[in-house]
Protein backbone atom coordinates (compact mmCIF):
# COMPACT_ATOMS: atom_id res chain seq x y z
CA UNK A 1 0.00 0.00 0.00
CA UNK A 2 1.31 3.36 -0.24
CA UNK A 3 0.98 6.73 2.12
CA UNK A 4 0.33 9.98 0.16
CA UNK A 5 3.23 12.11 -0.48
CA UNK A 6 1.14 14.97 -2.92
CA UNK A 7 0.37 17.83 -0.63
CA UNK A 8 2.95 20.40 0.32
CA UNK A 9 3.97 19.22 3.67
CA UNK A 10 5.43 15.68 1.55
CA UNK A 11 3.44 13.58 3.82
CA UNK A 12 5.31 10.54 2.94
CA UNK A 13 4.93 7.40 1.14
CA UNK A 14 5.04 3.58 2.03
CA UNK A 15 4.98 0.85 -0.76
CA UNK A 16 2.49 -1.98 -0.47
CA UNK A 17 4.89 -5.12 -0.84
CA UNK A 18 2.99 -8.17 -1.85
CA UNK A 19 4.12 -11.03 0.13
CA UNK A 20 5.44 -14.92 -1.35
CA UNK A 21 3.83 -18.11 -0.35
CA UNK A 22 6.53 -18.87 2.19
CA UNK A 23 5.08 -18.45 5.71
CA UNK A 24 7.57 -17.76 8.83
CA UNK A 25 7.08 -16.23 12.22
CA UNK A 26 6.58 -12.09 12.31
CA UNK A 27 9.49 -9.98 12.67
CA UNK A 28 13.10 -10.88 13.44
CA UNK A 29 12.46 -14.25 13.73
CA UNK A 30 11.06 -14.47 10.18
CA UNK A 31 14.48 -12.59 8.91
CA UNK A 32 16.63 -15.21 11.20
CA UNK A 33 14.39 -18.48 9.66
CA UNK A 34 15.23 -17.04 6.22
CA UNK A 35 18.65 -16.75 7.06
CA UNK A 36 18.42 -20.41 8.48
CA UNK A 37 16.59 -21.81 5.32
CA UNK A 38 19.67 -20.15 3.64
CA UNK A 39 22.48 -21.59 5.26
CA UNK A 40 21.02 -25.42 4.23
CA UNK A 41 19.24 -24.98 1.08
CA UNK A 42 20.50 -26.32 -2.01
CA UNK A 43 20.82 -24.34 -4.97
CA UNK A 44 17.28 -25.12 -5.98
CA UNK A 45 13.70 -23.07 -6.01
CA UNK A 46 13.31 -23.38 -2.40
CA UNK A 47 16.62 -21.28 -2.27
CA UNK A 48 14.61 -18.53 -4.43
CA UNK A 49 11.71 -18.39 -2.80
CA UNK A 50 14.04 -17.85 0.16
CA UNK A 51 16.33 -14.80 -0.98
CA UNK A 52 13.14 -12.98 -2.63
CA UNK A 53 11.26 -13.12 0.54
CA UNK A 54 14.04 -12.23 2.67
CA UNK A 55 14.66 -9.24 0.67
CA UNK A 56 10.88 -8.23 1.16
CA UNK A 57 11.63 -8.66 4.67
CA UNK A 58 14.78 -6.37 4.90
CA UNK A 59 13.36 -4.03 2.65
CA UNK A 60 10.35 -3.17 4.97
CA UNK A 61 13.13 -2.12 8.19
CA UNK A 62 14.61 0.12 5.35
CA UNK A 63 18.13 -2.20 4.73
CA UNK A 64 18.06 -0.97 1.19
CA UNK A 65 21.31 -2.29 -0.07
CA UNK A 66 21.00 -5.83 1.50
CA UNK A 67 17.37 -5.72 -0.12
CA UNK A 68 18.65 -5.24 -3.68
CA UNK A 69 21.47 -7.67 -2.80
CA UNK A 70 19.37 -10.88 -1.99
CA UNK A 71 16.83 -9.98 -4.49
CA UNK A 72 19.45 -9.92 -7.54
CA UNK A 73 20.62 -13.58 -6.03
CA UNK A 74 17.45 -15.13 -6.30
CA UNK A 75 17.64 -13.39 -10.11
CA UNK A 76 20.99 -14.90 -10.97
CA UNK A 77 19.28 -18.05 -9.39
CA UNK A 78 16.07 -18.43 -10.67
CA UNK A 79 17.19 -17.56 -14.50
CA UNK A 80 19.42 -20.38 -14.03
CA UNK A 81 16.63 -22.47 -13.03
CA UNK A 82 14.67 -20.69 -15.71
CA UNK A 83 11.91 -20.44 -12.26
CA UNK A 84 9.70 -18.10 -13.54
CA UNK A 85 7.45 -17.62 -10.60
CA UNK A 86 11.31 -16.96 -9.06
CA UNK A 87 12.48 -14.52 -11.64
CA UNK A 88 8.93 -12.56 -11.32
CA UNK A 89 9.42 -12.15 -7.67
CA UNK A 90 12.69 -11.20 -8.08
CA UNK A 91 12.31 -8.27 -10.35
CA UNK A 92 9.32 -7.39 -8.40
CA UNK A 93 11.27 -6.76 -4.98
CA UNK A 94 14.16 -5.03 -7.34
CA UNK A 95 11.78 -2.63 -8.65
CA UNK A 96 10.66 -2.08 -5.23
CA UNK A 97 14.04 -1.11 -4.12
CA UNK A 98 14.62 1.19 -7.30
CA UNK A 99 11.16 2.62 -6.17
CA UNK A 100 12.16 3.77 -2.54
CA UNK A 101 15.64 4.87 -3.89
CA UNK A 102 13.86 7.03 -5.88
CA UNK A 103 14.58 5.43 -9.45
CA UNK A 104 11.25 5.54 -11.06
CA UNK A 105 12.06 4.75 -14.13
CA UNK A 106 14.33 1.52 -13.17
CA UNK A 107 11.74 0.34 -11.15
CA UNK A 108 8.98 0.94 -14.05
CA UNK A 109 11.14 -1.19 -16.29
CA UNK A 110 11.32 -4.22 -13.11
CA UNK A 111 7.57 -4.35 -13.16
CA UNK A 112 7.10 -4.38 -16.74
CA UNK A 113 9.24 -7.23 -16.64
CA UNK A 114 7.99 -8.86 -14.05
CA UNK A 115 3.92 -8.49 -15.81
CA UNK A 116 5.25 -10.10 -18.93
CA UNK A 117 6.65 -12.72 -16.65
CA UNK A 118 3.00 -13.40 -14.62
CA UNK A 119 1.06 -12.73 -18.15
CA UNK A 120 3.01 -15.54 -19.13
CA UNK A 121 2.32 -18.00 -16.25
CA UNK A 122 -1.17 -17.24 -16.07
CA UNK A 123 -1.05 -17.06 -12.27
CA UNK A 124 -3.69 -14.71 -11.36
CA UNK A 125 -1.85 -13.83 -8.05
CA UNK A 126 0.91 -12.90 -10.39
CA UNK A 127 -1.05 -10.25 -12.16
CA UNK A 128 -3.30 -8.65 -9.56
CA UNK A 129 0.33 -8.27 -8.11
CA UNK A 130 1.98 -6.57 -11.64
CA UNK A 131 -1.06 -4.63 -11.80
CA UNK A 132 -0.46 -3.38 -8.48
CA UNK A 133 2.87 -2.34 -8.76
CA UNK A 134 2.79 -0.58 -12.49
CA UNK A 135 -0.26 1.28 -10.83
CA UNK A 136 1.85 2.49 -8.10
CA UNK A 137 4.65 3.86 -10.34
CA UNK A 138 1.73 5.73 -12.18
CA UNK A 139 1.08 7.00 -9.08
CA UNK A 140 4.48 8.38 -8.59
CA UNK A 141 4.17 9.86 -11.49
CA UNK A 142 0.17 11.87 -11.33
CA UNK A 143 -1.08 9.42 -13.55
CA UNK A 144 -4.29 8.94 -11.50
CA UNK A 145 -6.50 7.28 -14.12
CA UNK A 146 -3.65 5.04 -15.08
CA UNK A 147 -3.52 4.09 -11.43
CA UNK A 148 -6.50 3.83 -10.86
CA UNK A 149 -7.37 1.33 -13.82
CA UNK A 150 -4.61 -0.67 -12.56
CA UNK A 151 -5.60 -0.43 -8.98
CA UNK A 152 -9.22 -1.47 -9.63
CA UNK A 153 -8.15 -4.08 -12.01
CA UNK A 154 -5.82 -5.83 -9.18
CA UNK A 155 -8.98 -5.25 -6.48
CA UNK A 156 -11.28 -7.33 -8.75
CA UNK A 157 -8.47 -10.20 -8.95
CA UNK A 158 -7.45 -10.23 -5.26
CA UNK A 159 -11.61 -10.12 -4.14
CA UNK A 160 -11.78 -13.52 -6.58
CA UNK A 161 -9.01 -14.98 -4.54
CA UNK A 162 -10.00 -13.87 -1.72
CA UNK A 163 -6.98 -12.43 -0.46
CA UNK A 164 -7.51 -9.99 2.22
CA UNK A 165 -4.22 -8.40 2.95
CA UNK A 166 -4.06 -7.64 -0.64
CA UNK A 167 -7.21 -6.32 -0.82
CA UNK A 168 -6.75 -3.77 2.28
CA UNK A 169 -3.40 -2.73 0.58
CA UNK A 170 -5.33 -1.70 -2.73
CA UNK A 171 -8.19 0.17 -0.65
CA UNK A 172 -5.34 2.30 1.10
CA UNK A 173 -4.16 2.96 -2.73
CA UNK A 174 -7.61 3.75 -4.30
CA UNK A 175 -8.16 6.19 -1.32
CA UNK A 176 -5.29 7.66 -1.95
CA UNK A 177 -5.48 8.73 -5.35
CA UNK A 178 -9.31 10.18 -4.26
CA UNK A 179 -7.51 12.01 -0.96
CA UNK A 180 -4.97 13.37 -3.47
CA UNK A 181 -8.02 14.40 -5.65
CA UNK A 182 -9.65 16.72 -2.84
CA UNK A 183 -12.29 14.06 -1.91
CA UNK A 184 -11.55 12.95 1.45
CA UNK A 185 -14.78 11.83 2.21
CA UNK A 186 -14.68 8.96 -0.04
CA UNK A 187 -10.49 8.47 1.04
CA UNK A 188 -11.20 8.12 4.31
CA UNK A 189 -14.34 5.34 3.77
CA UNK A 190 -11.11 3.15 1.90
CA UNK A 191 -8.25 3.76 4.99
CA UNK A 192 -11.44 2.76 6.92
CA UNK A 193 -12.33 -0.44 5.05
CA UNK A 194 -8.64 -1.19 4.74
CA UNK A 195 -8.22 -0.65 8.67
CA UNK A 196 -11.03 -2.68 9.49
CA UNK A 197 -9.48 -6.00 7.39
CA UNK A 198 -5.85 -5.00 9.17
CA UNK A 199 -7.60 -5.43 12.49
CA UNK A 200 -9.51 -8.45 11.62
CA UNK A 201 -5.94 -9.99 10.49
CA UNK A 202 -3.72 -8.56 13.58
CA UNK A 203 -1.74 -7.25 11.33
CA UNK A 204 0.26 -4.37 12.30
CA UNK A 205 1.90 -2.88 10.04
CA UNK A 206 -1.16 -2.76 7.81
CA UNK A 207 -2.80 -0.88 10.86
CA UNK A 208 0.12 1.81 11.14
CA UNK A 209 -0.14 2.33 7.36
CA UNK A 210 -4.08 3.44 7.71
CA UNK A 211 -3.44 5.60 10.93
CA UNK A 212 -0.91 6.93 8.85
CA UNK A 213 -3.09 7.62 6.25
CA UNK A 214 -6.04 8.89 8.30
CA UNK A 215 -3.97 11.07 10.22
CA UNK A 216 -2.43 12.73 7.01
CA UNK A 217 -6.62 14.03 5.44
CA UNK A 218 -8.30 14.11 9.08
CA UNK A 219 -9.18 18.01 9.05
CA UNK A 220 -8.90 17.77 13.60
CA UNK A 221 -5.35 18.52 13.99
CA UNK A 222 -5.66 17.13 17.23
CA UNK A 223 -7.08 13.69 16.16
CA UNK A 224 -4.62 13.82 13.13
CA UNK A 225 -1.43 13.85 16.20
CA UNK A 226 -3.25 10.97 17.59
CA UNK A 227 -3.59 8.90 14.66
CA UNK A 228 -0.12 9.33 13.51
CA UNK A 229 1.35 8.82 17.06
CA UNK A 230 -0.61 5.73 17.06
CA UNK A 231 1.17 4.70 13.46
CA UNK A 232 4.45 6.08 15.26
CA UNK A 233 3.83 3.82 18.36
CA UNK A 234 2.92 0.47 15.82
CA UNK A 235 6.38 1.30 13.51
CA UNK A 236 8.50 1.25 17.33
CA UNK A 237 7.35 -1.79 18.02
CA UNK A 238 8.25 -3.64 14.50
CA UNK A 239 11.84 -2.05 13.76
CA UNK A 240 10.12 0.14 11.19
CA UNK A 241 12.87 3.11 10.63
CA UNK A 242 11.39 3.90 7.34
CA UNK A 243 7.87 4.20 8.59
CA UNK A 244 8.69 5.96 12.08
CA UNK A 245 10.65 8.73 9.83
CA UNK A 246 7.53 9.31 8.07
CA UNK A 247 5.78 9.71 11.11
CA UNK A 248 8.39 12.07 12.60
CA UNK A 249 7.75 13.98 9.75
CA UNK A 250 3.86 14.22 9.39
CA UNK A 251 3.88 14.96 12.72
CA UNK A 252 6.00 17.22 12.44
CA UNK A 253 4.24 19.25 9.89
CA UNK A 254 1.35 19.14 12.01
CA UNK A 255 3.08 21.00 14.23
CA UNK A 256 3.82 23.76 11.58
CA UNK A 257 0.48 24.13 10.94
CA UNK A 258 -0.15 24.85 14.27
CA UNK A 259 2.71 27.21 14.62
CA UNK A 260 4.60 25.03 17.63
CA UNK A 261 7.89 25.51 15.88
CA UNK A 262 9.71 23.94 18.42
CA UNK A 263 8.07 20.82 18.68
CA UNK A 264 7.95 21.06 14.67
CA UNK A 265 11.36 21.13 14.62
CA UNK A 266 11.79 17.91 16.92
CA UNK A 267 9.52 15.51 14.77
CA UNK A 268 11.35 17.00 11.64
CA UNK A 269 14.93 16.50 12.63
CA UNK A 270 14.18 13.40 13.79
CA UNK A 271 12.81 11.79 10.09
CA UNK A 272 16.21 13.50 8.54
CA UNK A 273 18.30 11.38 10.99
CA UNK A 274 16.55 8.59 10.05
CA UNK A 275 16.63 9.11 6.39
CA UNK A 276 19.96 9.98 6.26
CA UNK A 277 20.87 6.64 8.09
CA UNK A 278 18.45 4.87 5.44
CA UNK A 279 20.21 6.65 2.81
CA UNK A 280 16.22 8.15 1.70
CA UNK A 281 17.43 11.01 -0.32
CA UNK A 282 14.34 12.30 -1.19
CA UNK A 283 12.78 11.61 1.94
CA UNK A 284 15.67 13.79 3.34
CA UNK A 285 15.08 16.39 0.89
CA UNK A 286 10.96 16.18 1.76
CA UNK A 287 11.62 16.81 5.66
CA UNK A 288 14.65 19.09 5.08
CA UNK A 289 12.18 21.15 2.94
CA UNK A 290 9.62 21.40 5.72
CA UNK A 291 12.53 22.53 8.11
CA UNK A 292 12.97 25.44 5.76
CA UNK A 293 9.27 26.36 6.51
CA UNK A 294 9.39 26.11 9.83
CA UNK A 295 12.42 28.68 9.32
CA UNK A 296 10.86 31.10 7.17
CA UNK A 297 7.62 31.33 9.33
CA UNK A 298 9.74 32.26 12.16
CA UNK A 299 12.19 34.54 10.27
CA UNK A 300 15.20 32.70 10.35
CA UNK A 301 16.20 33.34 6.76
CA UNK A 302 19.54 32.96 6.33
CA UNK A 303 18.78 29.45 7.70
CA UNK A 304 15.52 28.99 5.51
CA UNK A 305 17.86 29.69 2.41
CA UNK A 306 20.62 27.04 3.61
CA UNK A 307 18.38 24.26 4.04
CA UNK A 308 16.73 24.47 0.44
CA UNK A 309 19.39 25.37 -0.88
CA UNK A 310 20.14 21.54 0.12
CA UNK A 311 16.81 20.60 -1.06
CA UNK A 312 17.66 22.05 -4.61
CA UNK A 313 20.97 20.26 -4.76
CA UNK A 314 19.35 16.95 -3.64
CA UNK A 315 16.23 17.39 -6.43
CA UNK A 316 19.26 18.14 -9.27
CA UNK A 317 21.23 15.22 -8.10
CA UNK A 318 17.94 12.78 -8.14
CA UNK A 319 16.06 14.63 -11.28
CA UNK A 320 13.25 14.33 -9.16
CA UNK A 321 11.19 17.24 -10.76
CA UNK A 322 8.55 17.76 -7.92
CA UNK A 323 11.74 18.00 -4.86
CA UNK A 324 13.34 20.68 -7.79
CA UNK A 325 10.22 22.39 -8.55
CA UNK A 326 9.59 22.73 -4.55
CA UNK A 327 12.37 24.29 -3.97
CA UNK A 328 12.28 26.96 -6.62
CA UNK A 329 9.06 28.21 -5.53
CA UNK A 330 10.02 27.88 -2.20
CA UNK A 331 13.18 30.17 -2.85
CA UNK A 332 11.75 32.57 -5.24
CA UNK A 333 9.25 33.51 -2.03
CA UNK A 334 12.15 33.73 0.10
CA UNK A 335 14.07 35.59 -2.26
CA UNK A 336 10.86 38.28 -2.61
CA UNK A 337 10.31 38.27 1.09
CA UNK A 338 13.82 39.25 1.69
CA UNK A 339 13.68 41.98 -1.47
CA UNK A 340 15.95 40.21 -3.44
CA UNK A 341 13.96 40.71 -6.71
CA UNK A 342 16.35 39.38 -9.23
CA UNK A 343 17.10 36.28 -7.64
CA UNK A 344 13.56 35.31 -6.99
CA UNK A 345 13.06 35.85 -10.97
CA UNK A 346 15.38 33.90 -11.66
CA UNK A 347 14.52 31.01 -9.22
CA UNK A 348 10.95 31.02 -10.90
CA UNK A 349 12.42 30.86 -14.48
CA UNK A 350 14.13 27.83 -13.50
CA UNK A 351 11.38 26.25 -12.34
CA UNK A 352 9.07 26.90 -15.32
């Protein structure tokens, strides 16, 4: 499932990871039975189904690198094998890495791959789960009745199944492209729906993904703390660095909003630190941008100017046009606000 990242406060995103057939115990101890399976297995499909889900497994505490690393084994494995539920998986969890790195169009490529792979097979599982993911890179990219064809289209397949974790994951997408839309009435009735199968399944990290959610359109800014401190509470408990920092940060803007700048700045700092140690660039560049509010309102300028300054060198290094286009705008105002006429026109050319 993903968390919205449109509105100007970057309210951050989360990827809805489909999960393999292998079944292990929550947590750690699913990571360390992986690891297990891996130091006996032969070099066989068991082996593949291993390294794929263990690199859906590191991937959700944020372990990027080892993520991409056990997912390309179970590649170099499975074409060997010529496994192609194997190879599918595998370019699915590499796209999903490219995806939270920020490489769009890599990742784009993975799930095109992995579709042709699934149309192939004929596994319905398969495509509800291609459908899913090319749907979420459409997403990415503003594409909303892309996504949403693809979105629907997966929903139909995973209701047939009856697979109820999927299905949750696809309301918390669906709502999101109608949140992003300006309906939040008919958002919130999906997090809802989604939150109510979460519960029904104990699952927790499907529950800290709707508070998440919930908190980011609830119009109470006291009930949207709550929600996200209840995400923020869920994410401690699991090891989830990723999906604390995005906490840290909504919360943080939250606290913008309401002009507690000091407790703004808390929350804020906090999701850099933990995106920095992630290596989220863009998620560093989304809270270091709402730093440089927090600045501005107050009138530290010189400050303000530093940290997007950052932002604009992080959006040019990335190509990541809405991070670039940000922080022109954001500097252009600064640049007017502090009578520096010239500099704000050019700021604004730049971002045209």
């Amino acid at each position: 499932m993903i968390r919205n990242t449109r509105n100007i406060q970057f309210i951050v995103i989360i990827f809805f990871l489909f999960a393999s057939s292998l079944l292990f115990a929550e947590g750690n101890k699913k990571t360390d039975s992986l690891e297990a399976v891996l130091k006996t297995s032969k070099p066989d499909t068991n082996r593949v189904r291993a390294l794929n889900e263990l690199s859906h497994e590191i991937l959700i505490i944020g372990d990027y690198a080892n993520a991409r690393k056990y997912a390309e084994q179970a590649m170099a494995l499975a074409l060997k094998l010529n496994y192609k539920p194997g190879i599918y998986w595998a370019n699915t969890r590499i796209g999903n890495v490219d995806y939270y790195e920020g490489k769009e169009g890599q990742s784009f490529e993975r799930f095109i791959a992995a579709a042709k792979i699934a149309e192939e097979t004929g596994v319905k599982r398969f495509i509800a789960g291609s459908k899913n993911s090319l749907g979420i890179v459409y997403y990415g990219k503003e594409m909303y009745a892309e996504a949403l064809e693809m979105f629907l289209a997966s929903l139909a397949i995973n209701k047939e199944l009856g697979i109820k974790t999927e299905v949750a994951g696809l309301y918390c997408n669906i709502a999101n492209i109608y949140s992003d839309q300006g309906n939040n009435i008919k958002g919130l009735q999906y997090y809802f729906d989604a939150l109510k199968i979460y519960e029904s399944l104990s699952d927790k990290r499907g529950q800290s993904t709707c508070y998440q959610n919930i908190g980011t359109i609830c119009k109470d800014q006291k009930k949207k703390i709550e929600y996200i401190e209840k995400a923020l509470n869920i994410d401690k408990t699991l090891g989830d660095r990723s999906g604390m920092a995005t906490e840290y940060n909504s919360i943080g803007t939250c606290y913008l909003d309401n002009g507690d700048y000091e407790r703004a700045l808390e929350n804020l700092n906090q999701a850099v630190s933990i995106r920095k140690e992630l290596g989220e660039e863009l998620g560093v560049a989304q809270s270091k941008y709402n730093i440089a509010i927090v600045y501005r309102r107050s009138g530290r300028y010189k400050e303000a100017e530093k940290i997007l300054e950052e932002v604009k060198a992080i959006g040019m290094k990335s190509g990541e046009n809405m991070t670039l286009t940000m922080s022109y705008s954001a500097l252009a105002n600064l640049y007017l606000l502090t009578g520096r006429y010239e500099m704000a026109r050019s700021e604004v050319e730049k971002g045209m």
